[in-house]
N, C-alpha and C. Protein backbone atom coordinates (compact mmCIF):
# COMPACT_ATOMS: atom_id res chain seq x y z
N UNK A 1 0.84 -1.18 0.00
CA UNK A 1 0.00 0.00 0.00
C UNK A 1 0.89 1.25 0.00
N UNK A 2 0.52 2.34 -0.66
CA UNK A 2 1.46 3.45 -1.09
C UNK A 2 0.67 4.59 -0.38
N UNK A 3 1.46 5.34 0.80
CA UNK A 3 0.98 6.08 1.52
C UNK A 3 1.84 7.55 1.29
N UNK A 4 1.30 8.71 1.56
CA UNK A 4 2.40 10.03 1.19
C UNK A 4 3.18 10.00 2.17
N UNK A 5 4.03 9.36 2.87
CA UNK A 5 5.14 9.52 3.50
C UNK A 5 6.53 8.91 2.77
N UNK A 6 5.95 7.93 2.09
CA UNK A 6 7.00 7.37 0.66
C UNK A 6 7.80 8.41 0.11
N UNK A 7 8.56 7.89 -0.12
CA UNK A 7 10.08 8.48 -1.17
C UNK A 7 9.26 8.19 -2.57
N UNK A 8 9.59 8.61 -3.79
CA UNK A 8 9.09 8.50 -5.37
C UNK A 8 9.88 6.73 -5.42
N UNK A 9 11.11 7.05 -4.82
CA UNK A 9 11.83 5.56 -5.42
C UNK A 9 11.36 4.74 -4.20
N UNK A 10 10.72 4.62 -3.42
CA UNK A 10 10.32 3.22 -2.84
C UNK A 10 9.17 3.38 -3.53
N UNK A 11 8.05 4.37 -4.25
CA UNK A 11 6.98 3.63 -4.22
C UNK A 11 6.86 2.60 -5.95
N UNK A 12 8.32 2.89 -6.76
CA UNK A 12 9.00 2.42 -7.87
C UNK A 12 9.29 1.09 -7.81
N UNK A 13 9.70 0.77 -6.04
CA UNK A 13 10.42 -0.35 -6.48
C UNK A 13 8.66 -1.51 -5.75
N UNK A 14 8.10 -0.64 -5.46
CA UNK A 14 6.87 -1.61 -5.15
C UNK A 14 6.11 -1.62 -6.60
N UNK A 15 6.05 -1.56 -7.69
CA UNK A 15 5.63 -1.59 -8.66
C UNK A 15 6.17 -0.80 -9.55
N UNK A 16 7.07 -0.62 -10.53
CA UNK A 16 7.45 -0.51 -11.57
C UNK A 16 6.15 0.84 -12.48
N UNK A 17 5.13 -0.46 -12.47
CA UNK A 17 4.13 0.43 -13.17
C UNK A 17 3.23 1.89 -12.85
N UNK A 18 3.67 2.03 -11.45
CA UNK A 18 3.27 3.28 -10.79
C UNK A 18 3.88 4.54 -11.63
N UNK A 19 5.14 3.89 -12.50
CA UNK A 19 5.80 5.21 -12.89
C UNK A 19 4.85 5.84 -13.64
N UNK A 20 4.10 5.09 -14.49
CA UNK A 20 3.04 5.71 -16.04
C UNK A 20 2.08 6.67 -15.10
N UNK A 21 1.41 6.69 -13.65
CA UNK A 21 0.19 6.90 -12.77
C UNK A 21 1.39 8.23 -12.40
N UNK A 22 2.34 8.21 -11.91
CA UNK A 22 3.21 9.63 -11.72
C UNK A 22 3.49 10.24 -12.50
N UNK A 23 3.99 9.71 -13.74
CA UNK A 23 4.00 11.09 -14.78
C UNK A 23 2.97 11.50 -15.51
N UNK A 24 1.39 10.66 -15.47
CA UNK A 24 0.62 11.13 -15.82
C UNK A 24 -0.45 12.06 -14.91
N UNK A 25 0.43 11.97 -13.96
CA UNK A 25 -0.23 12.76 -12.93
C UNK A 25 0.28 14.04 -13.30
N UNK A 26 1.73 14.20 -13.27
CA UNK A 26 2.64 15.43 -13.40
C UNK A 26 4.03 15.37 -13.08
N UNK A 27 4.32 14.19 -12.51
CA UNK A 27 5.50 13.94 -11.61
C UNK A 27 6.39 13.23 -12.82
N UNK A 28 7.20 14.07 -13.49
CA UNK A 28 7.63 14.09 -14.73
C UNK A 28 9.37 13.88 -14.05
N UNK A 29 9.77 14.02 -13.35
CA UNK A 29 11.13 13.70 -12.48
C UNK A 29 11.92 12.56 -11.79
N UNK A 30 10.81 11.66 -12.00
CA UNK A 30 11.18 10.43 -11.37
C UNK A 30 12.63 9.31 -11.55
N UNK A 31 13.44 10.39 -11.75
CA UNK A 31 14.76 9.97 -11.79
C UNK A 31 15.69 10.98 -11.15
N UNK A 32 15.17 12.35 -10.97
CA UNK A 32 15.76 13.32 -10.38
C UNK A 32 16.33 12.94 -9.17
N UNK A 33 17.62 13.34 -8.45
CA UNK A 33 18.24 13.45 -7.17
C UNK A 33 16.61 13.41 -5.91
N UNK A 34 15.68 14.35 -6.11
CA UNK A 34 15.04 14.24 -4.89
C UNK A 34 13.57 13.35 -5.06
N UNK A 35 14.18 12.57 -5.88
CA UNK A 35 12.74 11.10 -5.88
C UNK A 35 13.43 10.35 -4.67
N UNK A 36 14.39 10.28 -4.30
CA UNK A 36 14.84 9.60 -3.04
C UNK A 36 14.76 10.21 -1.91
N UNK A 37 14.97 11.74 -2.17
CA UNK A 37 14.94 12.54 -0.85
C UNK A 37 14.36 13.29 -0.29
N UNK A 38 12.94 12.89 -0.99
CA UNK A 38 11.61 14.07 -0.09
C UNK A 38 10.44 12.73 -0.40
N UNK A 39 9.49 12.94 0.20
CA UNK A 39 8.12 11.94 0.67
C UNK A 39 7.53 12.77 -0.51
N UNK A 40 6.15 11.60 -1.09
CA UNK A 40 5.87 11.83 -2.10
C UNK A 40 4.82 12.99 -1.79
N UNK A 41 4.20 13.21 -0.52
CA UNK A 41 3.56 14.76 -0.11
C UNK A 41 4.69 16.14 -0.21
N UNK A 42 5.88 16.07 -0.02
CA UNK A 42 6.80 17.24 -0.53
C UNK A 42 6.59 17.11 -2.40
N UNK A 43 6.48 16.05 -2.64
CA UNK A 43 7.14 16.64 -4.11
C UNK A 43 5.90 16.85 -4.86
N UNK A 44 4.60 16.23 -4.52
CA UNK A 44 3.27 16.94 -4.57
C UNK A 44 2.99 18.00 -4.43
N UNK A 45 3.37 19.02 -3.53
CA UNK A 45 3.00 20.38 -2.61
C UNK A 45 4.11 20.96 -3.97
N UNK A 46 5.32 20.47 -4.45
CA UNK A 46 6.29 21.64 -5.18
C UNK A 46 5.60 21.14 -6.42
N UNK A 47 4.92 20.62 -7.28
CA UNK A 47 4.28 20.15 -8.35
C UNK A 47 3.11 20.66 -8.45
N UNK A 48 2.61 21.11 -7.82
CA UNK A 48 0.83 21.09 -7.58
C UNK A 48 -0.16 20.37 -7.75
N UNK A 49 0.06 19.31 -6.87
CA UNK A 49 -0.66 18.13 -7.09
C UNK A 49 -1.24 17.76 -6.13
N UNK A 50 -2.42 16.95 -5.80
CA UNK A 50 -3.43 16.63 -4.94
C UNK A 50 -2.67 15.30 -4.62
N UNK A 51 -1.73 15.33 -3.44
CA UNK A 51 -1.36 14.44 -2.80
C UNK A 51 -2.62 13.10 -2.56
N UNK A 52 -3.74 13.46 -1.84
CA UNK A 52 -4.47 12.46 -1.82
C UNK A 52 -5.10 11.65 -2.80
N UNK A 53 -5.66 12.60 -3.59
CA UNK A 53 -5.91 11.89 -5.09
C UNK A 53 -4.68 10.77 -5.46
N UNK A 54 -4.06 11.27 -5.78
CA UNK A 54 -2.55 10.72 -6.42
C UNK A 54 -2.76 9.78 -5.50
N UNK A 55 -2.03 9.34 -4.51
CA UNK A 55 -2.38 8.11 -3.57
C UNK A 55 -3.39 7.12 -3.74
N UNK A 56 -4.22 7.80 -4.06
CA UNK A 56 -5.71 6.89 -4.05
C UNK A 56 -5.59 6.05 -5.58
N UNK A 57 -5.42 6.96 -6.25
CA UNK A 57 -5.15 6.31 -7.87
C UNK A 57 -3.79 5.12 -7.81
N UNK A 58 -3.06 5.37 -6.66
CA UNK A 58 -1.38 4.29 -6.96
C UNK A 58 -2.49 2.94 -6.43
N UNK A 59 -3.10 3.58 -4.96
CA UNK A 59 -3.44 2.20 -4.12
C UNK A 59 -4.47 1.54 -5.25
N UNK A 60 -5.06 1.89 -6.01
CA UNK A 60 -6.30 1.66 -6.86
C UNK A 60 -5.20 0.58 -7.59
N UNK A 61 -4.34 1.41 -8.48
CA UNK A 61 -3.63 0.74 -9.55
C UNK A 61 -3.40 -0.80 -8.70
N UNK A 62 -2.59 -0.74 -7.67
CA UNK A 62 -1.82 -1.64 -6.82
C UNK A 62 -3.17 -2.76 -6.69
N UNK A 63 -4.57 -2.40 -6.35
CA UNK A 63 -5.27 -3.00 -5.81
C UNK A 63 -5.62 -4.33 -7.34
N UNK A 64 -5.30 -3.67 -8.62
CA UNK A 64 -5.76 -4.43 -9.43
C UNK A 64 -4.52 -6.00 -9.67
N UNK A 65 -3.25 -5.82 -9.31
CA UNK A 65 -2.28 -6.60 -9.63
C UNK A 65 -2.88 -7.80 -9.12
C-alpha cells in the first residue's frame, strides 16, 4: 500500500508500473536526485498536485495486480 510519506523511489520499487500513474499525474522527475529525498507529499506540494488523489489512484492501480 502506497501512503504520502513514501520516497518516489520506494513507491517504484513496489511496482514498476506506478511510474506511467506519476507522470501522468505530473510527476515528470522520477529519476531526479530528490525522488529519493523528499516523501511523495513534498514533491506533490512543489508540483501542484493533490497528494491524496494521487495516492488513491497508486493504491487503486496496486489494488488491481
Amino acid at each position: 500500500m502506497i501512503n504520502k510519506n513514501m520516497t518516489i523511489e520506494q513507491i517504484l520499487r513496489v511496482d514498476v508500473g506506478t511510474a506511467d500513474i506519476l507522470q501522468e499525474s505530473g510527476m515528470h522527475c522520477l529519476g531526479c536526485v530528490m525522488a529519493s529525498g523528499e516523501d511523495l507529499e513534498q514533491a506533490c506540494a512543489v508540483h501542484g498536485i493533490n497528494v491524496d488523489e494521487l495516492v488513491e489512484k497508486l493504491n487503486a492501480y496496486l489494488e488491481t495486480k
